[in-house]
N, C-alpha and C. Protein backbone atom coordinates (compact mmCIF):
# COMPACT_ATOMS: atom_id res chain seq x y z
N UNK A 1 4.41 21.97 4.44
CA UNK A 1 3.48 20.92 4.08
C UNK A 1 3.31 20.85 2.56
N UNK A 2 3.42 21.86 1.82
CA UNK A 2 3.57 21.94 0.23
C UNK A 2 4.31 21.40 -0.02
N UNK A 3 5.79 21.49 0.42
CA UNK A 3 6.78 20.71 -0.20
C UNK A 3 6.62 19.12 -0.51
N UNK A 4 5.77 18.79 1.16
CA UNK A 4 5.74 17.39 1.10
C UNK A 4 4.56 16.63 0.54
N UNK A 5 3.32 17.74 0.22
CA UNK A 5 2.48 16.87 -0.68
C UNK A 5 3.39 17.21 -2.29
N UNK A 6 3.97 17.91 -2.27
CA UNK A 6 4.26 17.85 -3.94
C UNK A 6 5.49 16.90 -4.35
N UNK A 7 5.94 16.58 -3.07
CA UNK A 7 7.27 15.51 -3.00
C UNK A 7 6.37 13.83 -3.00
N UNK A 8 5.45 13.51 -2.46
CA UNK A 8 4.46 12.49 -2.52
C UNK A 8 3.98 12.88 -3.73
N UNK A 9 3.39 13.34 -4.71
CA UNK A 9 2.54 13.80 -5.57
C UNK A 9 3.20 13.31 -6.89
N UNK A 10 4.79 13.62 -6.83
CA UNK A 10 6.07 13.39 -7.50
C UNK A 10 6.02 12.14 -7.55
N UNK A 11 5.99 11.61 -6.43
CA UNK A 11 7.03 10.00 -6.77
C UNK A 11 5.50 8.68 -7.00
N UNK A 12 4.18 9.55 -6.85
CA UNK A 12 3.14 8.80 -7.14
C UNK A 12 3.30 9.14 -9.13
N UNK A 13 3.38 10.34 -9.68
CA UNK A 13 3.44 10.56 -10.53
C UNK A 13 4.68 9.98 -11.66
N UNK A 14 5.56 10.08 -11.22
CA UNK A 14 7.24 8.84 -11.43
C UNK A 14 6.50 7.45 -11.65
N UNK A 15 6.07 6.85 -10.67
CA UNK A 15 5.58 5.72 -10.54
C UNK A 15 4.35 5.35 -11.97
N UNK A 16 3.53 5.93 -11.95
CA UNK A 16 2.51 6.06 -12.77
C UNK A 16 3.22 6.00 -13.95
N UNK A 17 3.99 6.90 -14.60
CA UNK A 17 4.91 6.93 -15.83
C UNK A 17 5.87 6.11 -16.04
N UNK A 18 6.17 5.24 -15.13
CA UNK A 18 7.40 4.28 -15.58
C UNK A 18 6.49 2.73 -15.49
N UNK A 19 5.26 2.53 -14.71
CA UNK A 19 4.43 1.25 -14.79
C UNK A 19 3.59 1.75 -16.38
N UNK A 20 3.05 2.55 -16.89
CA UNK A 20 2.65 2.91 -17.97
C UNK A 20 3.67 2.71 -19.00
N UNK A 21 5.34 3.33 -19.04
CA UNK A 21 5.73 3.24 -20.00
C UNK A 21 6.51 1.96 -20.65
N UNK A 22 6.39 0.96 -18.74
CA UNK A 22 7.24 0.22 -19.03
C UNK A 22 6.35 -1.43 -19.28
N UNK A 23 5.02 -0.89 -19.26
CA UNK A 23 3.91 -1.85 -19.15
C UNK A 23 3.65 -2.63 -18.26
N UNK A 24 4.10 -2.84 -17.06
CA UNK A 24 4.56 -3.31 -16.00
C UNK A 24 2.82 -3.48 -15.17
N UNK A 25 2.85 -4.89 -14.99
CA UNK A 25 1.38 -4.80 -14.09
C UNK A 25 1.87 -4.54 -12.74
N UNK A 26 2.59 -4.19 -12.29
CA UNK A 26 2.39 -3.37 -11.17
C UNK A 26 1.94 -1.80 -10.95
N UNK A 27 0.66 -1.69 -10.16
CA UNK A 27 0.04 -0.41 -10.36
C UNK A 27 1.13 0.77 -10.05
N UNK A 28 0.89 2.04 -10.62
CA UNK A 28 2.06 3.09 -10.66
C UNK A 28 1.89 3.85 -9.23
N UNK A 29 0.93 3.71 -8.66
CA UNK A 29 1.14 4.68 -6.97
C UNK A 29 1.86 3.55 -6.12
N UNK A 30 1.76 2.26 -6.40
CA UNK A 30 2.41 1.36 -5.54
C UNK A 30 4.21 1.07 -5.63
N UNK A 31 3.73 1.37 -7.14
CA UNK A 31 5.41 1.89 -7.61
C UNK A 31 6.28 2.90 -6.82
N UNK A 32 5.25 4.30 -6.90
CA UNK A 32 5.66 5.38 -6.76
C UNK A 32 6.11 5.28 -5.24
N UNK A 33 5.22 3.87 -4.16
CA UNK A 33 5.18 4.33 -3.35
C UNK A 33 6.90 3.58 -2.64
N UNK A 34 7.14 2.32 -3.49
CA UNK A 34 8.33 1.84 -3.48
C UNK A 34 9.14 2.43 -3.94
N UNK A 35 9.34 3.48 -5.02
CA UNK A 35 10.44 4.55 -4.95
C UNK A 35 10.11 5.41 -4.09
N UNK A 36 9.66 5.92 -3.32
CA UNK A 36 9.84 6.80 -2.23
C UNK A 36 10.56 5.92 -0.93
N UNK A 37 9.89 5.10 -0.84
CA UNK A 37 10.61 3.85 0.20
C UNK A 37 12.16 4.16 0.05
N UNK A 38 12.24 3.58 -1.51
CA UNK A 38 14.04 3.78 -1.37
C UNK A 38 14.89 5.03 -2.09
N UNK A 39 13.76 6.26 -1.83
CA UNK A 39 14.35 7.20 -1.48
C UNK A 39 14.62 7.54 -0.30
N UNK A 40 13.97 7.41 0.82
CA UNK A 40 14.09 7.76 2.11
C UNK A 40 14.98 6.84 2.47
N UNK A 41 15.47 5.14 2.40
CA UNK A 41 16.20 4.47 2.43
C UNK A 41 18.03 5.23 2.27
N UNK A 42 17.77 5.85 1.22
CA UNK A 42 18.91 6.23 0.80
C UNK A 42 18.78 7.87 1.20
N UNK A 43 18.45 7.98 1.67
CA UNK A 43 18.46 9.62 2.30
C UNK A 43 18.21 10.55 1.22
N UNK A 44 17.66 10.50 0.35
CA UNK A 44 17.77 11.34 -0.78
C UNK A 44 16.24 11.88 -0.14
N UNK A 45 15.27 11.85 0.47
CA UNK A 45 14.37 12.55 0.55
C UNK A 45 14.28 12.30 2.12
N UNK A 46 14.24 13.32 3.07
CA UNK A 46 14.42 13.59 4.56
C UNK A 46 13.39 13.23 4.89
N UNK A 47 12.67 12.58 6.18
CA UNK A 47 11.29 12.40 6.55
C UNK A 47 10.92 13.44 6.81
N UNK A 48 11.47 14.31 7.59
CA UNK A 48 11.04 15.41 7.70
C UNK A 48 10.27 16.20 6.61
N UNK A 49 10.64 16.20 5.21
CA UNK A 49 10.28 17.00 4.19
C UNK A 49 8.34 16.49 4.25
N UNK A 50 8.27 14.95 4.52
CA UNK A 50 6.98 14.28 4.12
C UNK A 50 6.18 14.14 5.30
N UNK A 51 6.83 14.47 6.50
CA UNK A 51 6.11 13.50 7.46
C UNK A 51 4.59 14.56 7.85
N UNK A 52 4.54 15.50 7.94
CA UNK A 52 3.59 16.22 7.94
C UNK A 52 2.34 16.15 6.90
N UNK A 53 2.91 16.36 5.55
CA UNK A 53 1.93 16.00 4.40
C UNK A 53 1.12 14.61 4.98
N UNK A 54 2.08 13.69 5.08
CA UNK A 54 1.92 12.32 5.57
C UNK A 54 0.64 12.30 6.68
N UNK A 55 1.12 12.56 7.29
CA UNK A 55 0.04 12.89 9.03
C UNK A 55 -1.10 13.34 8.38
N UNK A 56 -1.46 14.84 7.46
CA UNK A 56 -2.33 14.90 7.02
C UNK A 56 -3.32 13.98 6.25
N UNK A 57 -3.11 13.12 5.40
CA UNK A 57 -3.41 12.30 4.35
C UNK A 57 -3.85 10.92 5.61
N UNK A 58 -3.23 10.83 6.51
CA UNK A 58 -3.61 9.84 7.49
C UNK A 58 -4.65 10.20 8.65
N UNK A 59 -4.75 11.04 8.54
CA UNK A 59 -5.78 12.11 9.36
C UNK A 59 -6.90 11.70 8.72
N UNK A 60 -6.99 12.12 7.20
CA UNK A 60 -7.85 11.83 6.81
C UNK A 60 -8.51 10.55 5.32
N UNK A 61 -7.87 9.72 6.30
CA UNK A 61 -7.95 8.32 5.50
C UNK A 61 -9.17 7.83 5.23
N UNK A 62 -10.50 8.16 6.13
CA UNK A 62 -11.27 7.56 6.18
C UNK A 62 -12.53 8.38 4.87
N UNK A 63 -11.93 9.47 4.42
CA UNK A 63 -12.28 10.07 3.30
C UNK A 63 -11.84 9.24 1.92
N UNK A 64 -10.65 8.23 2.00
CA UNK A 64 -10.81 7.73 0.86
C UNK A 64 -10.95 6.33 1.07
N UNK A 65 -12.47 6.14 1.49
CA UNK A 65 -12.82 5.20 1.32
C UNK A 65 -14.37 5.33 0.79
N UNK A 66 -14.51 6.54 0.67
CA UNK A 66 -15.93 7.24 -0.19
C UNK A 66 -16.12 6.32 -1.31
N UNK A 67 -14.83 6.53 -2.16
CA UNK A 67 -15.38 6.08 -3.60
C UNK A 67 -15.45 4.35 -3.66
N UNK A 68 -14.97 3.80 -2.57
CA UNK A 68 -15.17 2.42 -2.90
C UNK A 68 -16.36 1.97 -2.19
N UNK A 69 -16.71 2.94 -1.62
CA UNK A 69 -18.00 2.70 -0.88
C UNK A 69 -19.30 2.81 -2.12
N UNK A 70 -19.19 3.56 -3.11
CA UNK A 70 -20.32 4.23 -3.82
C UNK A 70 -19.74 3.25 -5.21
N UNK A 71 -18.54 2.72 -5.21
CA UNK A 71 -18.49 1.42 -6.30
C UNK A 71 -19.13 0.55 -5.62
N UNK A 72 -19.47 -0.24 -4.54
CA UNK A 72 -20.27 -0.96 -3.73
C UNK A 72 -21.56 -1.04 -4.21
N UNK A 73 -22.26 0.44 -4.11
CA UNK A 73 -23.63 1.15 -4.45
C UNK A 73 -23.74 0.85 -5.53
N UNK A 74 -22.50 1.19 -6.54
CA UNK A 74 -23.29 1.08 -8.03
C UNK A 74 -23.08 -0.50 -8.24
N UNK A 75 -22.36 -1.03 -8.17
CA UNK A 75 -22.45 -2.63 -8.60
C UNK A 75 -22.76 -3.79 -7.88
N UNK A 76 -24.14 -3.44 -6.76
CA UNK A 76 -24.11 -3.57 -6.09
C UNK A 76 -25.07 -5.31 -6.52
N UNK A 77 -25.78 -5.33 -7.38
CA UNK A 77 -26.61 -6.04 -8.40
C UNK A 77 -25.41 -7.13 -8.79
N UNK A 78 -24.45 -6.75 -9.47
CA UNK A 78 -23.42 -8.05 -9.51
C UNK A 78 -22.95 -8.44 -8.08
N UNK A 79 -22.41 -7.81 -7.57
CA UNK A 79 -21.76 -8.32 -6.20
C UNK A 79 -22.93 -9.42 -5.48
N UNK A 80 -24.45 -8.66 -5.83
CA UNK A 80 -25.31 -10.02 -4.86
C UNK A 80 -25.31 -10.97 -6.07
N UNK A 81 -24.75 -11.00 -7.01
CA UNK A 81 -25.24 -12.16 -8.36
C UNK A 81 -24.02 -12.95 -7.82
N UNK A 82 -22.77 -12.84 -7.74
CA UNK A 82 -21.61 -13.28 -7.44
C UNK A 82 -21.31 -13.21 -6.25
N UNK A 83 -22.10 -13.65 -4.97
CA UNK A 83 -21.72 -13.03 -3.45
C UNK A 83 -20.26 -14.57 -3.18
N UNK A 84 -20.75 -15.41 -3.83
CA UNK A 84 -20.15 -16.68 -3.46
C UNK A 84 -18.68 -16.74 -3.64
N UNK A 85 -18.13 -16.80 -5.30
CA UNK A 85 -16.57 -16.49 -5.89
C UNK A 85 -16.19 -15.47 -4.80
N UNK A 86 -16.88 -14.33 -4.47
CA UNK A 86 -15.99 -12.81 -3.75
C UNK A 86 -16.04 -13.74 -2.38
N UNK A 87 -17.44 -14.49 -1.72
CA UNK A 87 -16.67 -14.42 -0.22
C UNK A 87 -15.59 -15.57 -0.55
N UNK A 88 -15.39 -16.67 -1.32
CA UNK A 88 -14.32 -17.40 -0.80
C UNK A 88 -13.22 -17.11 -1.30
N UNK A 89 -13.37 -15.99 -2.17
CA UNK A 89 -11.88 -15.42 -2.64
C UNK A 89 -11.23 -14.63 -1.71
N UNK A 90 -12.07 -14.14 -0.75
CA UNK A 90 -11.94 -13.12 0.31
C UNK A 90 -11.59 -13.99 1.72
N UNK A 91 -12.07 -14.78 2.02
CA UNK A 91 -11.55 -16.16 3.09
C UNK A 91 -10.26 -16.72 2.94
N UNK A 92 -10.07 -17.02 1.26
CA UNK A 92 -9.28 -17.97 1.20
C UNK A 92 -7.72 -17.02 1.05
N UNK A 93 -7.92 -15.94 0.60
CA UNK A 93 -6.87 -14.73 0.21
C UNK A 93 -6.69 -14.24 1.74
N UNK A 94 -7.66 -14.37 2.62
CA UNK A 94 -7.14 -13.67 4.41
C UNK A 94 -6.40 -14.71 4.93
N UNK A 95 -6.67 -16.08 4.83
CA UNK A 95 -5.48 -16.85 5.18
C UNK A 95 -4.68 -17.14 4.33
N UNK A 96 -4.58 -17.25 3.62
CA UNK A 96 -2.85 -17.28 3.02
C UNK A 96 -2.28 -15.65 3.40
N UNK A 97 -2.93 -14.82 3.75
CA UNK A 97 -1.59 -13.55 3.60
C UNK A 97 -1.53 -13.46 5.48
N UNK A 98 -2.62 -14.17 6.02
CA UNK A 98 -2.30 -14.69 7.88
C UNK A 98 -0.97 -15.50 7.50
N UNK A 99 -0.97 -16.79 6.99
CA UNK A 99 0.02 -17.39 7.06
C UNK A 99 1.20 -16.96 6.57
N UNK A 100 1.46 -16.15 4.96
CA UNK A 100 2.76 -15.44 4.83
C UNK A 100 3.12 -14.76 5.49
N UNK A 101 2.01 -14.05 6.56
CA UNK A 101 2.99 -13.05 7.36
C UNK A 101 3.47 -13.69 8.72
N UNK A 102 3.11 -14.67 9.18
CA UNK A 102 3.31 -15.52 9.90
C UNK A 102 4.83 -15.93 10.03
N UNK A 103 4.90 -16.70 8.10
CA UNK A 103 6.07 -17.51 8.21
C UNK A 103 7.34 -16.54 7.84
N UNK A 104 6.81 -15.15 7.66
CA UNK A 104 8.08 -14.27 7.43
C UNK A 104 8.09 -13.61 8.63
N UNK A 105 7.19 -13.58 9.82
CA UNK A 105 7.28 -13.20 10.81
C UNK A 105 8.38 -14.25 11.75
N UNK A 106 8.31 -15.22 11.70
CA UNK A 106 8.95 -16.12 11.94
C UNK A 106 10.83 -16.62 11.43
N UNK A 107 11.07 -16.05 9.90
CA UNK A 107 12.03 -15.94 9.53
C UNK A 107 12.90 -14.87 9.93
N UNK A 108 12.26 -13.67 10.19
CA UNK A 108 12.80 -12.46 10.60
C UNK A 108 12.80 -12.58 12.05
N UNK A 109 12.57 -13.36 13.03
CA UNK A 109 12.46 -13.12 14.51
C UNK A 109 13.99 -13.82 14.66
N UNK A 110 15.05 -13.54 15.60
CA UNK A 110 16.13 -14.58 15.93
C UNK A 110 15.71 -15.37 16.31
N UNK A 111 16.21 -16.42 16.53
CA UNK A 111 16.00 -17.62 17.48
C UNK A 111 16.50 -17.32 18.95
N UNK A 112 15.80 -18.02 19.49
CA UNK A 112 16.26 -18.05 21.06
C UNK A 112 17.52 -18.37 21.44
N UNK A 113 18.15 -17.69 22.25
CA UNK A 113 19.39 -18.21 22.93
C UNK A 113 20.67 -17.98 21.88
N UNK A 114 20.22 -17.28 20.84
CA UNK A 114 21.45 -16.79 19.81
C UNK A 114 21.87 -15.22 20.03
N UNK A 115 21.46 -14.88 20.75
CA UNK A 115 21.60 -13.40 21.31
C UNK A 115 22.79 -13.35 21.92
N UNK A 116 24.20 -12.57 21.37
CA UNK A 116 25.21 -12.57 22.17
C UNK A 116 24.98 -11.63 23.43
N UNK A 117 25.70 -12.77 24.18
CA UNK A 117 25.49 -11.90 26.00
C UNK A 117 27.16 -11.24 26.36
């Protein structure tokens, strides 16, 4: 299980240093988490090595949602000053990413009756 939090720990840390060095607005754990993607893609890192660390960290997911809970708490005075911009940014951002996943759900499905028999 060491191996595989320090193998996650790695490619969050990779990530972090190449969106930092390369100025890149894409955040660096999301980075990190797309080079691990296509490390495992390419076999260079075994699931096996992660999948345990993994399980752990998903076990306990509901621990990292502490701190956005207690950013809630503290800014909690703007959020009721601005309840309006957040809910329709929050409405209008749940359907469009319903519908992208929709229409790529839809691109990726075969069509009917193209299935060789």
């Amino acid at each position: 299980m060491v191996r595989g939090l320090a193998i996650l720990c790695c490619f969050q840390l990779l990530g972090e240093l190449i969106s930092r060095a390369a100025g890149l607005p894409i955040p660096g754990n999301v980075l990190g988490m797309g080079l691990l993607l296509a490390a495992l893609a390419a076999n260079l890192v075994k699931l096996d090595w992660i999948e345990q660390a993994a399980d752990l960290l998903l076990d306990n997911l509901a621990l990292f949602f502490v701190p956005a809970g207690v950013g809630v708490m503290v800014y909690f005075q703007l959020i009721a000053r601005e309840w309006l911009p957040i809910s329709v940014a929050t409405i209008v951002s749940t359907f469009v990413v319903m519908a992208v996943t929709g229409k790529v759900s839809d691109l990726l499905e075969p069509e009917e009756g193209s299935h060789d028999k």
